[in-house]
Protein backbone atom coordinates (compact mmCIF):
# COMPACT_ATOMS: atom_id res chain seq x y z
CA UNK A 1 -8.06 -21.50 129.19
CA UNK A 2 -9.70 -23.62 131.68
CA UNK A 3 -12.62 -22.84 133.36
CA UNK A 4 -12.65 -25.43 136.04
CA UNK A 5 -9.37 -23.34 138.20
CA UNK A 6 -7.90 -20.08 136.73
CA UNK A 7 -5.07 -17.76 138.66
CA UNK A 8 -2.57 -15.53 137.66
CA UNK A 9 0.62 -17.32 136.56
CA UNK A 10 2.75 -17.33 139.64
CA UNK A 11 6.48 -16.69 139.54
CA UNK A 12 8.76 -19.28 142.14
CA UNK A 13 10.95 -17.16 144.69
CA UNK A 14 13.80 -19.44 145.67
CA UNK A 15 15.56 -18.85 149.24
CA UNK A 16 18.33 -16.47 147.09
CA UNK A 17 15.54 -14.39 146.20
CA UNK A 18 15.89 -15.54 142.69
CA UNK A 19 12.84 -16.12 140.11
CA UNK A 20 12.40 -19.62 138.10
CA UNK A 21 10.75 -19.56 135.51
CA UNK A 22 8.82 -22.98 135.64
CA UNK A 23 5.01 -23.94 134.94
CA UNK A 24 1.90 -22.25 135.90
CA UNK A 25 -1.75 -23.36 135.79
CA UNK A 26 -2.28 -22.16 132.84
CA UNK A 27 0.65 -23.49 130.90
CA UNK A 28 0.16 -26.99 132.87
CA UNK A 29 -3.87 -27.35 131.17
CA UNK A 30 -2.40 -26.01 127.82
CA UNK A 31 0.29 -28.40 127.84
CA UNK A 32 2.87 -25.76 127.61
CA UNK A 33 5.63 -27.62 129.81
CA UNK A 34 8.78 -29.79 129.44
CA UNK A 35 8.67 -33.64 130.98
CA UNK A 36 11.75 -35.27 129.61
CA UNK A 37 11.97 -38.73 131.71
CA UNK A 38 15.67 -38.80 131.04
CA UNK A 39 15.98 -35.39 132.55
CA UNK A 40 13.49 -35.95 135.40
CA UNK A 41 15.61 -38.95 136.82
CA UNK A 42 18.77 -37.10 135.95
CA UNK A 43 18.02 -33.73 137.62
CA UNK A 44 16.37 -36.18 140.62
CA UNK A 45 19.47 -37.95 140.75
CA UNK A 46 21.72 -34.74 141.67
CA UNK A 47 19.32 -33.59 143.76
CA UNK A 48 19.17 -36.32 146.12
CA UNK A 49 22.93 -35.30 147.54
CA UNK A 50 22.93 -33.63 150.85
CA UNK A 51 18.87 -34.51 151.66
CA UNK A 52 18.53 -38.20 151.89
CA UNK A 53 18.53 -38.10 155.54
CA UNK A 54 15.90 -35.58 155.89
CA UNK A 55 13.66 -37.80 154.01
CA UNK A 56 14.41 -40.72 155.67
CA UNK A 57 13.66 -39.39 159.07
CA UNK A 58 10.14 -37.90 157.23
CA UNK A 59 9.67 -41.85 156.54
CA UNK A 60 10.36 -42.69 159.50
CA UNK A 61 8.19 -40.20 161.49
CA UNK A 62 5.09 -41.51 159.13
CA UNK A 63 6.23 -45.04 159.71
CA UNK A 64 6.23 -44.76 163.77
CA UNK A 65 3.11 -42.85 162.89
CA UNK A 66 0.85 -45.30 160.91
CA UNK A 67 2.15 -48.10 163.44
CA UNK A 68 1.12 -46.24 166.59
CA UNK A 69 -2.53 -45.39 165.02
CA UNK A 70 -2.73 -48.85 164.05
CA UNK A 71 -1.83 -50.24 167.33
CA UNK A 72 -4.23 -47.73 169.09
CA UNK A 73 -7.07 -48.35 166.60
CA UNK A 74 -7.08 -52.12 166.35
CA UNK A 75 -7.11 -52.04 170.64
CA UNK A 76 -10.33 -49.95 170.12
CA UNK A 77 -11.90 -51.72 167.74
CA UNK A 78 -10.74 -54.72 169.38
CA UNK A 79 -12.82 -53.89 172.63
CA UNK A 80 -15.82 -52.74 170.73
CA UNK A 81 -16.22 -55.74 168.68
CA UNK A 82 -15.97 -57.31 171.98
CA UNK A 83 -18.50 -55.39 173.83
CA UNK A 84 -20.68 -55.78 171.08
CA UNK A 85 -20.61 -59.45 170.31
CA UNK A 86 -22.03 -58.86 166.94
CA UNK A 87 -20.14 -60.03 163.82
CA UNK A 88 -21.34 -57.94 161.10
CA UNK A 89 -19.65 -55.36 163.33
CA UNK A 90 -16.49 -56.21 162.48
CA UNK A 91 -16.81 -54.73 159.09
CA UNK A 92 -18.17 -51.45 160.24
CA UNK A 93 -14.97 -51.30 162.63
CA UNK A 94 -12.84 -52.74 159.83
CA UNK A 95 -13.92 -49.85 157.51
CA UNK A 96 -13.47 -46.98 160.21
CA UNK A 97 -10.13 -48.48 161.01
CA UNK A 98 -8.82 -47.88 157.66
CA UNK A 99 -10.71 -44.19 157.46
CA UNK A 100 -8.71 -43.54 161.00
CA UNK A 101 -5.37 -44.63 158.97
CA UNK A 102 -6.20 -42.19 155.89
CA UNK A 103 -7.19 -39.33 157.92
CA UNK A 104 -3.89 -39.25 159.88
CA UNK A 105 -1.87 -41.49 156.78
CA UNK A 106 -2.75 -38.95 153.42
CA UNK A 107 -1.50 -35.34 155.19
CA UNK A 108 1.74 -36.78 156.46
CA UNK A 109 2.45 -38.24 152.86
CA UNK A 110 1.62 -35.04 151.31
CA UNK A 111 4.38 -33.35 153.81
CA UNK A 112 6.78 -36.13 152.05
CA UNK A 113 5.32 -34.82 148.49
CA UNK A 114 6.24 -31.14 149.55
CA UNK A 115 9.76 -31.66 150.52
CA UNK A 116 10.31 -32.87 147.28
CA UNK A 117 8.60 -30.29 145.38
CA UNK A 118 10.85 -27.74 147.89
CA UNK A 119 13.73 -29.39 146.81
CA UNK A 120 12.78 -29.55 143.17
CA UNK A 121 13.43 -25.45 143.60
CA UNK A 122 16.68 -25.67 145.72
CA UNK A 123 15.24 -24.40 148.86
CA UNK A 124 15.32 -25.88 152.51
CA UNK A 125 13.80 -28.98 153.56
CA UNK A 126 13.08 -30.47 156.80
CA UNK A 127 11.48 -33.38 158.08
CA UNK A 128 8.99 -31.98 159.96
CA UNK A 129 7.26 -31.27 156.91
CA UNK A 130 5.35 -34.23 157.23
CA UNK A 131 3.30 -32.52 160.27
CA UNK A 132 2.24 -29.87 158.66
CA UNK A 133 -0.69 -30.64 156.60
CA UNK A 134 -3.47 -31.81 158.82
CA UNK A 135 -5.62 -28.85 157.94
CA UNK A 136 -5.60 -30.99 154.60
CA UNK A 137 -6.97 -34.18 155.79
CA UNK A 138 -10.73 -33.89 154.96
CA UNK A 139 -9.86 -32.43 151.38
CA UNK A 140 -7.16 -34.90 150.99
CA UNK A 141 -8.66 -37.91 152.17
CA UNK A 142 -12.16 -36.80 149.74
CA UNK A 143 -9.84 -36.80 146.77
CA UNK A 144 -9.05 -40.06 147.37
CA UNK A 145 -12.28 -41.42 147.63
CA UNK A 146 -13.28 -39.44 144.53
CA UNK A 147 -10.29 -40.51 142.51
CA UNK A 148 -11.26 -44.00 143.94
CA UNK A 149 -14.82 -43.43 142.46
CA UNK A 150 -13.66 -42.05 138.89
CA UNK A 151 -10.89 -44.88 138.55
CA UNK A 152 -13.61 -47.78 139.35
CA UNK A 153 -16.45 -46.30 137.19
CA UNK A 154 -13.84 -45.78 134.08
CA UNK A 155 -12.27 -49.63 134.66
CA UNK A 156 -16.08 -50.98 134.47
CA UNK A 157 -16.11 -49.16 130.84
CA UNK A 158 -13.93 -51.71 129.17
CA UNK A 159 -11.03 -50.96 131.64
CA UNK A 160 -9.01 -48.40 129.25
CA UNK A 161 -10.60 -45.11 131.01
CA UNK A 162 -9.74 -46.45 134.16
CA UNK A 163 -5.91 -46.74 133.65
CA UNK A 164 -5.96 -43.27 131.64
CA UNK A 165 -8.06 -42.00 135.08
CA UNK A 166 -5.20 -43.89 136.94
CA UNK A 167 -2.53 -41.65 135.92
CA UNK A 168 -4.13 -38.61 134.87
CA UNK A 169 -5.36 -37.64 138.42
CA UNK A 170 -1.73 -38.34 139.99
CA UNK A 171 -0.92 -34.50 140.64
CA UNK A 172 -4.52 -34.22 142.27
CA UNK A 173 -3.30 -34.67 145.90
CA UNK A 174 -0.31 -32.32 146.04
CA UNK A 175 -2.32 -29.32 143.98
CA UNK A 176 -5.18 -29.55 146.97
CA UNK A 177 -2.19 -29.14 149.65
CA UNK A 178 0.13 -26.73 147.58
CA UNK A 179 -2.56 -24.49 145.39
CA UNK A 180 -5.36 -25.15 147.84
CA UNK A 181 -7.60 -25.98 144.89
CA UNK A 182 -10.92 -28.07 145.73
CA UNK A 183 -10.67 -31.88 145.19
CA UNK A 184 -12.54 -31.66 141.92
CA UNK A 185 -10.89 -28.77 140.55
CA UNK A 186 -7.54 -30.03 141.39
CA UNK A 187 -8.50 -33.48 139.93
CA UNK A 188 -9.84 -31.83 136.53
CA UNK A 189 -6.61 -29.89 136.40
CA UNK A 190 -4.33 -32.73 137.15
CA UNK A 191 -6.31 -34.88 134.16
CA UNK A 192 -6.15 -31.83 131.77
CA UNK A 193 -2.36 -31.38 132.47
CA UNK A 194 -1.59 -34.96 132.22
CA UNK A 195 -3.49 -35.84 129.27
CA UNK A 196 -0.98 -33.88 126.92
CA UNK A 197 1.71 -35.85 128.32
CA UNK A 198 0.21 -39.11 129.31
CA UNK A 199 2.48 -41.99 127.94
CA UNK A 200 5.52 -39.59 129.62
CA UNK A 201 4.05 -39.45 132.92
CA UNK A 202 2.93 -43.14 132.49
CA UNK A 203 6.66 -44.81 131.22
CA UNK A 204 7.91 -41.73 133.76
CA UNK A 205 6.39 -43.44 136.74
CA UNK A 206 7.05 -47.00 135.41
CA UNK A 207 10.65 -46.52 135.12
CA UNK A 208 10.54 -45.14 139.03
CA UNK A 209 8.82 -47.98 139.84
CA UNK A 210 11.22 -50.72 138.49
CA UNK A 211 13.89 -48.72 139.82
CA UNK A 212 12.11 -48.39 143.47
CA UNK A 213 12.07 -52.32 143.07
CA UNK A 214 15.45 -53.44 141.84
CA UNK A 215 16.94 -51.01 145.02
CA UNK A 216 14.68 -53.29 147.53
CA UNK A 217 16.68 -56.07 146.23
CA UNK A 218 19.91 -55.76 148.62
CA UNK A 219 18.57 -56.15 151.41
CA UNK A 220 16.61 -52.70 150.75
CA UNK A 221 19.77 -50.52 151.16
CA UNK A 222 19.46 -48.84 147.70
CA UNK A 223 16.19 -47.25 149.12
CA UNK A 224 18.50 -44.93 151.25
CA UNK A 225 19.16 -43.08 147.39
CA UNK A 226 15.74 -44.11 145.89
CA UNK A 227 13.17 -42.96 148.24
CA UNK A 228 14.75 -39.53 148.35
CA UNK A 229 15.19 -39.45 144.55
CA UNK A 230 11.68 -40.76 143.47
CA UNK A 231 10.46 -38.25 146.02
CA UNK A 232 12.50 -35.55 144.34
CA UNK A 233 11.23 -36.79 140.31
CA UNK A 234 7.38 -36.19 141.63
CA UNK A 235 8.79 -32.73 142.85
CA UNK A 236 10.41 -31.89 139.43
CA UNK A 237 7.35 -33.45 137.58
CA UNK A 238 4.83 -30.81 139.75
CA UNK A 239 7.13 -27.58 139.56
CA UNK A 240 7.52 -27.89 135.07
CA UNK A 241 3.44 -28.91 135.37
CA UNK A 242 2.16 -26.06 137.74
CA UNK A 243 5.07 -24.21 139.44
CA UNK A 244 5.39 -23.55 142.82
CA UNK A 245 3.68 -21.07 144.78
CA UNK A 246 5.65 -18.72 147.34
CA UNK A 247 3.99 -19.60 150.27
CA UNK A 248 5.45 -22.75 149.72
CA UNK A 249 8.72 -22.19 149.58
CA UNK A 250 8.67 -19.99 152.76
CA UNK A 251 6.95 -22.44 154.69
């Protein structure tokens, strides 16, 4: 039992009314769960009928999103740098205009994240999901900067602890927005998850990768399917980890 995050193991209610019987805290930092990468992708794969359009409007509304606060940002920081006629300015304003994009950039992908955990447990998605988290974006955006922190401190040490870092605090993000844990708890419990499964979750997330690439080939078309379905896979990777709470599904 862990004594960084501790909570009763939660049954999923599905939109049916149904109970799944997935993961749980507890069973995630025991290593009590199932990742079977041919499974993931397979289940993934079926999943992604009927919902790719939902998640590529959700793309969409972060892409128009992240253009318009660049646009806006670099015309502020534009004028400032002008007003102030001081070079080592433009750093400052360089490093506040990518803080802007964070702040506004991390919530939005975490409403991606959460439609494909929803969808992971057969309930009803939407793409204004991606609106929803704001009231994440300090938590969010400070586990970033502490995974940041931990991943550059354990590549210094001969590299290795920095990789294992790499991929052990990849559920981090989504257990601050769906548990509400604390960036450090939810980082501790994403490492002690992932550590009893490491080399799945790493090959797990290579595979996506390669397959995220090869569909950008055709002129990107295959990303209609893939983007949905990798989106899906991290769903189905989070509910056998941790489960998924109620409140989640009802939102």
């Amino acid at each position: 039992m862990s004594n960084v995050y501790q909570t009763p193991e939660s049954n999923l209610v599905n939109d049916k009314g149904e109970t799944g019987d997935y993961g749980s805290i507890e069973k995630a930092i025991s290593g009590d769960y199932e990742l079977s990468i041919g499974s993931v992708l397979s289940e993934a794969w079926e999943k992604t009928s009927g919902v790719k359009w939902p998640f590529q409007l959700a793309f969409l509304y972060y892409f128009l999103v992240f253009i318009g606060i660049v646009i806006v940002l670099s015309i502020v920081t534009g004028t400032l740098m002008a007003i102030s006629q001081d070079p080592s300015m433009g750093v400052f304003i360089q490093v506040v205009l990518q803080i802007g994009i964070n702040l506004i950039g991390l919530p939005m992908i975490m409403g991606v994240v959460i439609m494909g955990i929803k969808r992971s447990v057969d309930v009803p998605i939407s793409a204004g999901s991606v609106f929803n988290y704001f009231s994440k974006m300090l938590p969010l955006f400070a586990t970033m900067i502490l995974i940041y922190i931990m991943v550059l401190i354990g590549l210094f040490l001969l590299v290795i602890p920095g990789i294992y870092l790499m991929f052990a605090y990849y559920m981090a993000m989504p257990l601050v927005v769906e548990k509400g844990m604390s960036p450090w708890q939810a980082m501790e419990v994403s490492r002690k998850a992932i550590t009893h499964r490491w080399f799945s979750v790493f090959f797990l997330l290579m595979i996506m990768g390669i397959i995220l690439t090869i569909s950008m080939i055709p002129l990107g078309i295959g990303l209609i399917w893939t983007l949905p379905m990798m989106m899906i896979a991290y769903g189905i990777m989070y509910r056998n980890m941790f489960g998924v709470e109620a409140e989640t599904v009802a939102e």
